[in-house]
C-alpha atoms as a PDB file:
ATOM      1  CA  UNK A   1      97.848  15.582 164.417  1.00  0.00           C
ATOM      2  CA  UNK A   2      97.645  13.828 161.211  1.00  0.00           C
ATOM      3  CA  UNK A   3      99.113  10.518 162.299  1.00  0.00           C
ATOM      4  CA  UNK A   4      95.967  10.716 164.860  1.00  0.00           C
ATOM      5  CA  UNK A   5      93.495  10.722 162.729  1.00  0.00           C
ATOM      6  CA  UNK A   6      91.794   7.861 160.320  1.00  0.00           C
ATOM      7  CA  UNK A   7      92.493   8.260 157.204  1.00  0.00           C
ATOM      8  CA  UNK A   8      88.924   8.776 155.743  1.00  0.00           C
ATOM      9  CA  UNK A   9      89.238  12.039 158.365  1.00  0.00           C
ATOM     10  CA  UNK A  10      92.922  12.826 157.003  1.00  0.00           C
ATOM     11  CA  UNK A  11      90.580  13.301 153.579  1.00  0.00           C
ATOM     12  CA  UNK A  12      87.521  15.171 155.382  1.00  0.00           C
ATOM     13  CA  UNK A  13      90.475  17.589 156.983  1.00  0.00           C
ATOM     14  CA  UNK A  14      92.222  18.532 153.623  1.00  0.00           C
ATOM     15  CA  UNK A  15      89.169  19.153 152.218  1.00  0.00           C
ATOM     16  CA  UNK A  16      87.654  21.431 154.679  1.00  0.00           C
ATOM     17  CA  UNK A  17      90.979  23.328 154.538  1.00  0.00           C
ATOM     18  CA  UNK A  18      90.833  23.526 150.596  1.00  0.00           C
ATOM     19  CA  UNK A  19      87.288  24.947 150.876  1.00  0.00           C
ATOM     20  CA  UNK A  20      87.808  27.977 153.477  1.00  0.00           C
ATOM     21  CA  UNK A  21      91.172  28.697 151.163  1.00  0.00           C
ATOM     22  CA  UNK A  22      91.515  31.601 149.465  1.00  0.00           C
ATOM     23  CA  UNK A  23      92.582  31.172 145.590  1.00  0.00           C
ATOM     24  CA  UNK A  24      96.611  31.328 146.398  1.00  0.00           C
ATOM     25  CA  UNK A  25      96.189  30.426 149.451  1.00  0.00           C
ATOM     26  CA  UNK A  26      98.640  27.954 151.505  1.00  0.00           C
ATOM     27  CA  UNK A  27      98.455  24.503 153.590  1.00  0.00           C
ATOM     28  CA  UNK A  28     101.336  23.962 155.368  1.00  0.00           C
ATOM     29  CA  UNK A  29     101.655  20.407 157.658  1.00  0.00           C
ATOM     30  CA  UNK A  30     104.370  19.571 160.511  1.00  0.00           C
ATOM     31  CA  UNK A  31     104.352  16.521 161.474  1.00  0.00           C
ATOM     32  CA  UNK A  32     106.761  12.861 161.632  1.00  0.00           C
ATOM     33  CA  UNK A  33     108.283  11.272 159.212  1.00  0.00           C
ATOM     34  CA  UNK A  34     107.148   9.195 156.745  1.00  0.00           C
ATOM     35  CA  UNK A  35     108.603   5.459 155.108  1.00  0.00           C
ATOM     36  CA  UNK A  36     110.772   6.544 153.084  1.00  0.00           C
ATOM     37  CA  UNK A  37     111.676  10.233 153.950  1.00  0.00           C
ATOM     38  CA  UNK A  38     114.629   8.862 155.873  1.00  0.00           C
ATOM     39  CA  UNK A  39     115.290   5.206 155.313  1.00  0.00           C
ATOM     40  CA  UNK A  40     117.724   5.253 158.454  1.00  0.00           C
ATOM     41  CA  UNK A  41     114.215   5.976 160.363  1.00  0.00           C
ATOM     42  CA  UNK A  42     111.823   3.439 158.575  1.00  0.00           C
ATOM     43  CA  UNK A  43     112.157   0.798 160.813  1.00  0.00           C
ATOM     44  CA  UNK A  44     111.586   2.655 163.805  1.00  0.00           C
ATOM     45  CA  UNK A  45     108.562   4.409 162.085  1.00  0.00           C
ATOM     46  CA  UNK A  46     107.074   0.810 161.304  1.00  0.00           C
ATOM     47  CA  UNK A  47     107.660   0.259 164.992  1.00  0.00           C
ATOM     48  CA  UNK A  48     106.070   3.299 166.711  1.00  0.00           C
ATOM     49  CA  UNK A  49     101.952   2.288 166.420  1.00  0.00           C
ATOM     50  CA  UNK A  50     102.633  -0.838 168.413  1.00  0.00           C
ATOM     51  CA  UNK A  51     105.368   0.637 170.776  1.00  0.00           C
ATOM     52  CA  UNK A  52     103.275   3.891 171.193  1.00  0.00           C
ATOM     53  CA  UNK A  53      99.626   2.845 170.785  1.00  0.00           C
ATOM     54  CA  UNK A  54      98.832   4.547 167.876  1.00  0.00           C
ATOM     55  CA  UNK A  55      96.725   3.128 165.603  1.00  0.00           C
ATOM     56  CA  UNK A  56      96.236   5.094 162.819  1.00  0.00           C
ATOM     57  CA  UNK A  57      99.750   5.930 162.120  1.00  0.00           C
ATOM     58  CA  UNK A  58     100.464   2.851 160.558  1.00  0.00           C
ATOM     59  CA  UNK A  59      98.681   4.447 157.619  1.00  0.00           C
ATOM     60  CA  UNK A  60      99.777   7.690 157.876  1.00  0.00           C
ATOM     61  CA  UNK A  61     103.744   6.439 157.491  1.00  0.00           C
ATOM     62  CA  UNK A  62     102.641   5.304 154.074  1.00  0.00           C
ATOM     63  CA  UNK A  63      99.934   8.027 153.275  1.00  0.00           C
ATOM     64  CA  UNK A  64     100.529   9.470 149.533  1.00  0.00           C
ATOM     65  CA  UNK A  65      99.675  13.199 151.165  1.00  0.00           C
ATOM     66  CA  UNK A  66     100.386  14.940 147.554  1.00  0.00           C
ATOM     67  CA  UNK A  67      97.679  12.739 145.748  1.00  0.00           C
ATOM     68  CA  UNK A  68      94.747  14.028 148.702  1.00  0.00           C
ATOM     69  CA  UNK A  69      95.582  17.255 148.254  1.00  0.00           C
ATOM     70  CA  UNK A  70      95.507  16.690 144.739  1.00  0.00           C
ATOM     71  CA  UNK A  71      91.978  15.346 144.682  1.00  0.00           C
ATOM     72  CA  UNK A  72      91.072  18.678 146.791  1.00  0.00           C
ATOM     73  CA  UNK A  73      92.670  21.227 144.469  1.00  0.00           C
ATOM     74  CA  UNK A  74      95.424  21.661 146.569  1.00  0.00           C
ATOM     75  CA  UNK A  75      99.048  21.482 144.561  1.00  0.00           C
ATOM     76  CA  UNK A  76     102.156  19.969 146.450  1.00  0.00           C
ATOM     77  CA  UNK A  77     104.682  22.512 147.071  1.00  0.00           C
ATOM     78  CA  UNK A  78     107.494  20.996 148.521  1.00  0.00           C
ATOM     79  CA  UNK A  79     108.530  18.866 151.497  1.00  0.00           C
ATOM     80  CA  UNK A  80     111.654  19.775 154.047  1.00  0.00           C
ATOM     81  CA  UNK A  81     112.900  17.624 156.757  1.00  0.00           C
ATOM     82  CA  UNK A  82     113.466  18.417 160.291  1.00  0.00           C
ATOM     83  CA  UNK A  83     115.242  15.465 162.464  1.00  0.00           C
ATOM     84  CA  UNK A  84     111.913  13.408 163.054  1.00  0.00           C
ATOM     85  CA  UNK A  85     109.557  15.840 161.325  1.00  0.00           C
ATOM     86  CA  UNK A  86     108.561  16.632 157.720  1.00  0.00           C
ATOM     87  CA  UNK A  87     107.269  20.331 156.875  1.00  0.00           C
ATOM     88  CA  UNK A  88     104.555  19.935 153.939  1.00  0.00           C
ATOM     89  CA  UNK A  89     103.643  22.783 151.805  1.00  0.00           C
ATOM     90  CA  UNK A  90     100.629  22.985 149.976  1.00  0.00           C
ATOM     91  CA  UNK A  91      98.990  25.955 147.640  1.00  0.00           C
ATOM     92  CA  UNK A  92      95.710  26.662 146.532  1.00  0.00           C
ATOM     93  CA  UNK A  93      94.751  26.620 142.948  1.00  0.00           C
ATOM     94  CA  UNK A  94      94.227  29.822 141.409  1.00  0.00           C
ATOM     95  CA  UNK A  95      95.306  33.160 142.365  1.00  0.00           C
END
Protein backbone atom coordinates (compact mmCIF):
# COMPACT_ATOMS: atom_id res chain seq x y z
CA UNK A 1 0.00 0.00 0.00
CA UNK A 2 2.71 2.27 0.93
CA UNK A 3 4.41 2.52 -2.45
CA UNK A 4 0.71 3.86 -3.47
CA UNK A 5 0.54 6.53 -1.59
CA UNK A 6 2.30 10.23 -1.74
CA UNK A 7 4.56 10.64 0.52
CA UNK A 8 3.04 13.63 2.50
CA UNK A 9 0.10 10.68 3.04
CA UNK A 10 2.92 7.96 3.86
CA UNK A 11 3.45 10.76 6.92
CA UNK A 12 -0.45 11.42 7.60
CA UNK A 13 -0.72 7.30 7.74
CA UNK A 14 2.11 6.71 10.36
CA UNK A 15 0.83 9.22 12.29
CA UNK A 16 -2.71 8.25 12.55
CA UNK A 17 -1.39 4.76 13.42
CA UNK A 18 0.96 6.23 16.24
CA UNK A 19 -2.06 8.07 17.70
CA UNK A 20 -4.76 5.10 18.04
CA UNK A 21 -1.50 3.01 19.52
CA UNK A 22 -1.49 1.83 22.69
CA UNK A 23 1.86 2.68 24.79
CA UNK A 24 3.78 -0.77 23.65
CA UNK A 25 1.96 -1.10 21.02
CA UNK A 26 3.27 -2.41 17.43
CA UNK A 27 3.35 -1.21 13.58
CA UNK A 28 4.25 -3.77 11.49
CA UNK A 29 4.56 -2.97 7.34
CA UNK A 30 4.80 -5.65 4.34
CA UNK A 31 5.53 -4.36 1.50
CA UNK A 32 8.56 -4.31 -1.66
CA UNK A 33 11.77 -3.73 -1.45
CA UNK A 34 13.57 -0.85 -1.09
CA UNK A 35 17.20 0.64 -2.94
CA UNK A 36 19.37 -0.84 -1.18
CA UNK A 37 17.73 -3.81 0.73
CA UNK A 38 18.95 -6.04 -2.07
CA UNK A 39 21.35 -4.39 -4.44
CA UNK A 40 20.83 -7.43 -6.95
CA UNK A 41 17.09 -5.85 -7.09
CA UNK A 42 17.88 -2.02 -7.29
CA UNK A 43 17.83 -1.70 -10.75
CA UNK A 44 14.72 -3.36 -11.32
CA UNK A 45 13.16 -1.35 -8.37
CA UNK A 46 14.34 1.99 -10.17
CA UNK A 47 12.58 0.47 -13.15
CA UNK A 48 9.13 -0.57 -11.83
CA UNK A 49 7.20 3.21 -11.64
CA UNK A 50 7.74 3.62 -15.35
CA UNK A 51 7.27 -0.13 -16.36
CA UNK A 52 4.25 -0.42 -13.92
CA UNK A 53 2.70 3.07 -13.76
CA UNK A 54 3.31 3.84 -10.44
CA UNK A 55 4.09 7.04 -9.56
CA UNK A 56 4.70 7.40 -6.19
CA UNK A 57 6.97 4.54 -5.74
CA UNK A 58 9.79 6.21 -7.03
CA UNK A 59 9.85 7.81 -3.60
CA UNK A 60 8.92 5.15 -1.63
CA UNK A 61 12.20 2.94 -2.97
CA UNK A 62 14.21 5.64 -1.30
CA UNK A 63 11.83 6.55 1.67
CA UNK A 64 13.96 6.72 5.12
CA UNK A 65 10.71 4.78 6.86
CA UNK A 66 12.70 4.65 10.41
CA UNK A 67 13.15 8.55 10.52
CA UNK A 68 8.85 9.00 9.98
CA UNK A 69 8.22 6.81 12.46
CA UNK A 70 10.68 8.47 14.42
CA UNK A 71 9.12 11.89 14.12
CA UNK A 72 5.71 10.03 15.26
CA UNK A 73 7.07 8.32 18.37
CA UNK A 74 7.24 5.21 16.79
CA UNK A 75 10.87 3.29 17.37
CA UNK A 76 12.27 1.03 14.46
CA UNK A 77 12.31 -2.48 15.42
CA UNK A 78 13.81 -4.35 12.86
CA UNK A 79 13.49 -5.10 9.15
CA UNK A 80 13.40 -8.91 7.54
CA UNK A 81 13.39 -9.72 3.95
CA UNK A 82 11.12 -11.88 2.05
CA UNK A 83 12.15 -12.46 -1.85
CA UNK A 84 10.61 -9.05 -3.14
CA UNK A 85 9.17 -7.91 0.19
CA UNK A 86 10.51 -6.24 3.36
CA UNK A 87 8.60 -6.91 6.82
CA UNK A 88 8.97 -3.55 8.98
CA UNK A 89 8.50 -3.58 12.63
CA UNK A 90 7.71 -0.72 14.53
CA UNK A 91 6.86 -0.19 18.53
CA UNK A 92 5.21 2.35 20.36
CA UNK A 93 6.93 4.42 22.91
CA UNK A 94 6.17 3.69 26.34
CA UNK A 95 4.74 0.74 27.91
Amino acid sequence: MFPELPPEVRRIAFREVSRVRKPGGRLVLVDSLQVGDDPEYDGLLELFPQGFHEPYSTTYITEDFRAIANDCGLVHARDSKAFLSKVMVFDKLGA
